[in-house]
N, C-alpha and C. Protein backbone atom coordinates (compact mmCIF):
# COMPACT_ATOMS: atom_id res chain seq x y z
N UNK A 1 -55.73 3.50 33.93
CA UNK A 1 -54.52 3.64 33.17
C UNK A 1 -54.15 2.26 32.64
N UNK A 2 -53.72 2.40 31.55
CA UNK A 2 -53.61 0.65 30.94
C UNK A 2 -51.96 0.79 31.32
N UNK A 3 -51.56 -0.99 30.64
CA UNK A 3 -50.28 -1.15 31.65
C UNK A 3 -49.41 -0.53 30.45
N UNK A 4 -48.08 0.01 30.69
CA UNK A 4 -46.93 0.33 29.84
C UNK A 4 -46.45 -1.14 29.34
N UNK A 5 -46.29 -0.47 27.98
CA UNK A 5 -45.76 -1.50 26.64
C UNK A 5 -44.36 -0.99 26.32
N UNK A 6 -43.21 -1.39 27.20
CA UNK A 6 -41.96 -0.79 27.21
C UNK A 6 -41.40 -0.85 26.22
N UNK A 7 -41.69 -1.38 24.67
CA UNK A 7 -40.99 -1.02 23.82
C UNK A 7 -41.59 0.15 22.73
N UNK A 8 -42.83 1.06 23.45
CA UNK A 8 -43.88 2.17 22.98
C UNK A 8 -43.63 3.17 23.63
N UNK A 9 -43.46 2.94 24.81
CA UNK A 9 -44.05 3.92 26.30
C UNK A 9 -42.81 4.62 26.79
N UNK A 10 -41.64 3.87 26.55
CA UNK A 10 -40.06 4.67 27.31
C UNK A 10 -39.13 5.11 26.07
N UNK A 11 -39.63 6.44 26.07
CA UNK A 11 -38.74 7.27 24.95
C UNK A 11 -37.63 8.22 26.09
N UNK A 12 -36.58 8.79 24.97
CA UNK A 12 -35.77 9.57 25.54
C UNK A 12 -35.95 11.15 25.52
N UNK A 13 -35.35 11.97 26.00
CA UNK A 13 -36.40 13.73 26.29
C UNK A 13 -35.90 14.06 24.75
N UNK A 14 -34.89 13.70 23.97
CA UNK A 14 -34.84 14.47 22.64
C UNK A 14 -36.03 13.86 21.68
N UNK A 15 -36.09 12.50 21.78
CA UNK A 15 -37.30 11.71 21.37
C UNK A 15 -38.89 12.98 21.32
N UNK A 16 -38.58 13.09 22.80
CA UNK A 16 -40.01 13.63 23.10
C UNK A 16 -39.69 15.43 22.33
N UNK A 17 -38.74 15.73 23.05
CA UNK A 17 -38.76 17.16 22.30
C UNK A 17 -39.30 17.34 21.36
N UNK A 18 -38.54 16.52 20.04
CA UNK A 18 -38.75 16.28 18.94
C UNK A 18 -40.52 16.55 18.22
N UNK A 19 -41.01 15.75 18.87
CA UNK A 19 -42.28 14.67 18.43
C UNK A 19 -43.28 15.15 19.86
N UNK A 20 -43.31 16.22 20.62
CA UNK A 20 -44.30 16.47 21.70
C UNK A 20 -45.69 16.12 21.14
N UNK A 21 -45.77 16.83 20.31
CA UNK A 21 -47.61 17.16 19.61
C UNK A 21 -48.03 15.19 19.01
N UNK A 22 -46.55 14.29 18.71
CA UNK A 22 -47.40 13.19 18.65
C UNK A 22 -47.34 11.95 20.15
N UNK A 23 -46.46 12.63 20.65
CA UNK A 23 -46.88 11.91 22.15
C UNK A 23 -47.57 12.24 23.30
N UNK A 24 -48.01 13.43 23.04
CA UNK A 24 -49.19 14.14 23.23
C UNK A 24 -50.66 13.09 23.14
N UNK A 25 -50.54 12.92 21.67
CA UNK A 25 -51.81 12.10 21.37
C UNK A 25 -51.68 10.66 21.24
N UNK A 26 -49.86 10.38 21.53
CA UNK A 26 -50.01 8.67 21.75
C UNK A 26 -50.70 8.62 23.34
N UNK A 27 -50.17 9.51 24.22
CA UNK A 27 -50.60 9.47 25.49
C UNK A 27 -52.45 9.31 25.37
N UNK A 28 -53.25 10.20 24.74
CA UNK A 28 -54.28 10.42 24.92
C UNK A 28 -54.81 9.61 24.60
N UNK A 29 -54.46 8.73 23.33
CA UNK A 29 -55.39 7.56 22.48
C UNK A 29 -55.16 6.38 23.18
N UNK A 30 -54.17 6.34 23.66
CA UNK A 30 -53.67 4.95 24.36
C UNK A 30 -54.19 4.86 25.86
N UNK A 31 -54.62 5.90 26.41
CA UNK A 31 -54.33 6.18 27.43
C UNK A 31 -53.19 5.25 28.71
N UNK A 32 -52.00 5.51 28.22
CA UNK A 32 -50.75 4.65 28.88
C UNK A 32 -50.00 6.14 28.55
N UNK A 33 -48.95 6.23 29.82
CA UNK A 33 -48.09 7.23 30.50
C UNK A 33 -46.90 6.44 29.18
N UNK A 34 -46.09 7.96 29.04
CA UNK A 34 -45.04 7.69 28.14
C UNK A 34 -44.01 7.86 29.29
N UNK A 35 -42.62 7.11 29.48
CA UNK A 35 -41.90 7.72 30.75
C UNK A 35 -40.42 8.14 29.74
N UNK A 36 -40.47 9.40 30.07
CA UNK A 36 -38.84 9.58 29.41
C UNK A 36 -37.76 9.64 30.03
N UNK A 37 -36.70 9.85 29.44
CA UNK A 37 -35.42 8.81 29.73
C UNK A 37 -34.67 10.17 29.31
N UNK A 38 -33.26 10.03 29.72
CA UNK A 38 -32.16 11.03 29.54
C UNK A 38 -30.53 10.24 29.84
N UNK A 39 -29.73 10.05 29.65
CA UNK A 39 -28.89 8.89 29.78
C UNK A 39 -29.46 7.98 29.89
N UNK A 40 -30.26 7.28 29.37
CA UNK A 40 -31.03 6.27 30.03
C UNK A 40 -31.52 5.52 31.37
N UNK A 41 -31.48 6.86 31.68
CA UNK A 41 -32.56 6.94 32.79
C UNK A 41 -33.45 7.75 33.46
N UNK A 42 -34.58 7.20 33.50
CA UNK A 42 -35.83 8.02 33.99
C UNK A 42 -35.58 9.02 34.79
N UNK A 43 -36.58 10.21 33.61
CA UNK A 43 -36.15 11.77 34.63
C UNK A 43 -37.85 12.42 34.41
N UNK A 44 -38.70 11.69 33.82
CA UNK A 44 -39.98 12.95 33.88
C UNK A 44 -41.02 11.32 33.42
N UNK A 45 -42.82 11.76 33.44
CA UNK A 45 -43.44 10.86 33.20
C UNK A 45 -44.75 11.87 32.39
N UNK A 46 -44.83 11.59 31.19
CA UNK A 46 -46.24 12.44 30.55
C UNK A 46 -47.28 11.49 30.36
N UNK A 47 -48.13 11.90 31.66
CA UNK A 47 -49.37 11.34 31.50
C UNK A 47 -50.85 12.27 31.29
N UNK A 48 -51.84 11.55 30.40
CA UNK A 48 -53.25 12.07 30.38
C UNK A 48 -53.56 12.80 31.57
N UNK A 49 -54.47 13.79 31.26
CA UNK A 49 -54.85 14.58 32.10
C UNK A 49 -56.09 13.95 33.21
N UNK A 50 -56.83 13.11 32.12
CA UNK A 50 -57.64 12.32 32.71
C UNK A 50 -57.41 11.36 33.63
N UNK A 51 -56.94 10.37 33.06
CA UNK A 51 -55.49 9.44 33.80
C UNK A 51 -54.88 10.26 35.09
N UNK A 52 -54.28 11.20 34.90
CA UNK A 52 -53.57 11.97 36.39
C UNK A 52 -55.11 11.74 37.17
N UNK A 53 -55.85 12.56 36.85
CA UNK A 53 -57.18 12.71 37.80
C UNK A 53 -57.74 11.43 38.48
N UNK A 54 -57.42 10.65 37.83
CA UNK A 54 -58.04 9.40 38.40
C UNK A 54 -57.71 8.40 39.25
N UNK A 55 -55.71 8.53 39.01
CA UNK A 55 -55.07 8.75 39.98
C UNK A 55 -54.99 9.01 41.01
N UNK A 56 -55.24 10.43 40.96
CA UNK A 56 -55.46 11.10 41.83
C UNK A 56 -56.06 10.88 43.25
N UNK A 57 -57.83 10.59 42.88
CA UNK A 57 -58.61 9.96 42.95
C UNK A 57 -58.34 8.76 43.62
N UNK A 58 -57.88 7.83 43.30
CA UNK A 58 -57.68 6.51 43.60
C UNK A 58 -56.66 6.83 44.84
N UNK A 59 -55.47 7.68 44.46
CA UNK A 59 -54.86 7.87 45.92
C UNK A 59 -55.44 8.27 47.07
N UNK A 60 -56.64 9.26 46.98
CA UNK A 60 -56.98 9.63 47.65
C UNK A 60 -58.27 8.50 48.66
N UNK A 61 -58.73 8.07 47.87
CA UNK A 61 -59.77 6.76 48.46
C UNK A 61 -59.26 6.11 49.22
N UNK A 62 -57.60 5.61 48.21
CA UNK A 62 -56.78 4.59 49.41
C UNK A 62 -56.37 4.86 50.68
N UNK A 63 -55.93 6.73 50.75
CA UNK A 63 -55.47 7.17 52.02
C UNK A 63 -56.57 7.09 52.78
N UNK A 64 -57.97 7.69 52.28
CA UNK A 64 -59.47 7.51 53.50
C UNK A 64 -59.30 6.20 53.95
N UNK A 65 -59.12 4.97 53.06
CA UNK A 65 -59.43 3.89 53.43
C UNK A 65 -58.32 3.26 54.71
N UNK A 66 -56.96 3.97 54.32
CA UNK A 66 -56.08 3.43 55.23
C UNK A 66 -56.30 4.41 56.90
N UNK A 67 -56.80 5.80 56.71
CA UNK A 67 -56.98 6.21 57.52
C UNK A 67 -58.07 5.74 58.31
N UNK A 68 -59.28 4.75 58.11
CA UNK A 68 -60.41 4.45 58.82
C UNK A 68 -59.57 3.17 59.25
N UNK A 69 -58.84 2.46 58.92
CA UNK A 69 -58.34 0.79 59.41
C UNK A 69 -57.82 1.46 60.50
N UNK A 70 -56.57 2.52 60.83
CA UNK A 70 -55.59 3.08 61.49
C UNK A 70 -56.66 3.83 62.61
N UNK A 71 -57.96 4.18 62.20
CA UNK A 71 -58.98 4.59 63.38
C UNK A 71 -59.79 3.27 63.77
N UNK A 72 -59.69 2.23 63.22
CA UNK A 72 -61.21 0.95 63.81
C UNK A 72 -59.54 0.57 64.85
N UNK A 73 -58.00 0.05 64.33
CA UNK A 73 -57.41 -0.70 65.32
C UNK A 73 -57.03 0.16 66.33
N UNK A 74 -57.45 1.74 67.35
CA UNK A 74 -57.07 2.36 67.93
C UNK A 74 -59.11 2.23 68.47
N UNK A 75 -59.88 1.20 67.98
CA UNK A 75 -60.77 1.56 68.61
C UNK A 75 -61.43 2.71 68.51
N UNK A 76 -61.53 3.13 67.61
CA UNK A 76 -62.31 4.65 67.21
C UNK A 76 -63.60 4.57 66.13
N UNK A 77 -63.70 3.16 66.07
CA UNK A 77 -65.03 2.55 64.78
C UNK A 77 -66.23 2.79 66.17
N UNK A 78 -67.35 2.95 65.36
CA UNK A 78 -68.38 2.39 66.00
C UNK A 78 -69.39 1.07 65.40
N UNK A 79 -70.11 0.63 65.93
CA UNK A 79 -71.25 -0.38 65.21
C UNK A 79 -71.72 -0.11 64.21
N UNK A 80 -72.25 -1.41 63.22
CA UNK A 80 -72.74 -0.81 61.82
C UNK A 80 -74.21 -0.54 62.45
N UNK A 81 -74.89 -1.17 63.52
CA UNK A 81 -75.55 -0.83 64.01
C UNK A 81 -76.06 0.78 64.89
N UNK A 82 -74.97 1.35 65.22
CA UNK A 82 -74.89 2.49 65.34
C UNK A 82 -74.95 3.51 64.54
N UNK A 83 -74.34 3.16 63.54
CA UNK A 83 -73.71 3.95 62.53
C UNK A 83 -75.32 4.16 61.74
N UNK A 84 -75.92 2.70 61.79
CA UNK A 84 -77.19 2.65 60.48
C UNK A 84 -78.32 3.71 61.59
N UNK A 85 -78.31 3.54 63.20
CA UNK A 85 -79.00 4.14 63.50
C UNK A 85 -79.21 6.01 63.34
N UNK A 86 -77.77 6.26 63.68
CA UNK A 86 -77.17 7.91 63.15
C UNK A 86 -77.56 8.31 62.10
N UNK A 87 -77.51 7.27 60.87
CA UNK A 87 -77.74 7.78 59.63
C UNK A 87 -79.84 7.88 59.43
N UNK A 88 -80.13 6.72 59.93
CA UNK A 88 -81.78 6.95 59.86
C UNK A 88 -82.20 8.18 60.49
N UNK A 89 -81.65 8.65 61.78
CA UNK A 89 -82.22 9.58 62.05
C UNK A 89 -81.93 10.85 61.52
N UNK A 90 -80.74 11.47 60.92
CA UNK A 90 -80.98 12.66 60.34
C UNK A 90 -81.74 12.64 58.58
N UNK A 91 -82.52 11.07 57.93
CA UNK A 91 -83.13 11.47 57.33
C UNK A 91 -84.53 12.05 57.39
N UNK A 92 -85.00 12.97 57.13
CA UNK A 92 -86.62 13.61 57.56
C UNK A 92 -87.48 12.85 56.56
N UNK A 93 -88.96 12.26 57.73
CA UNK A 93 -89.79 11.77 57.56
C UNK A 93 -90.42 12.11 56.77
């Protein structure tokens, strides 16, 4: 996701009402989240579909990743040595 260009990216919901079908495709070409606004202040965020997914994605890696630190400091890691041995043996010769 590229970074928001706050004088492009933060429209208001009549803004967007208005003009969906072209922030639709500012979202897509740019790929940068439009965030809209209502009194001027943030109430919704339209982002790429692709972009969400990748997101997504990325949250999800970070939680595996935080969940294996939260298992090695409770002592629940084993050796890379172990680990490399486990893995050689269920490949077939």
């Amino acid at each position: 996701m590229q970074k928001l260009k706050i004088d492009e990216d933060i429209r208001s919901l009549s803004e967007v009402r208005n003009s969906m079908a072209n922030f639709i495709k500012q979202v897509h070409d740019t790929k940068r989240p439009v965030i809209i606004t209502q009194h001027g202040k943030g109430i919704a965020v339209l982002l790429g579909a692709n972009e969400f997914e990748a997101m997504q994605e990325k949250i999800e890696l970070l939680s595996d990743i935080q969940t294996s630190l939260n298992q090695l400091e409770k002592g629940a890691g084993i050796s890379h040595k172990d680990a490399k041995e486990k893995l050689l043996k269920r490949i077939p010769k």
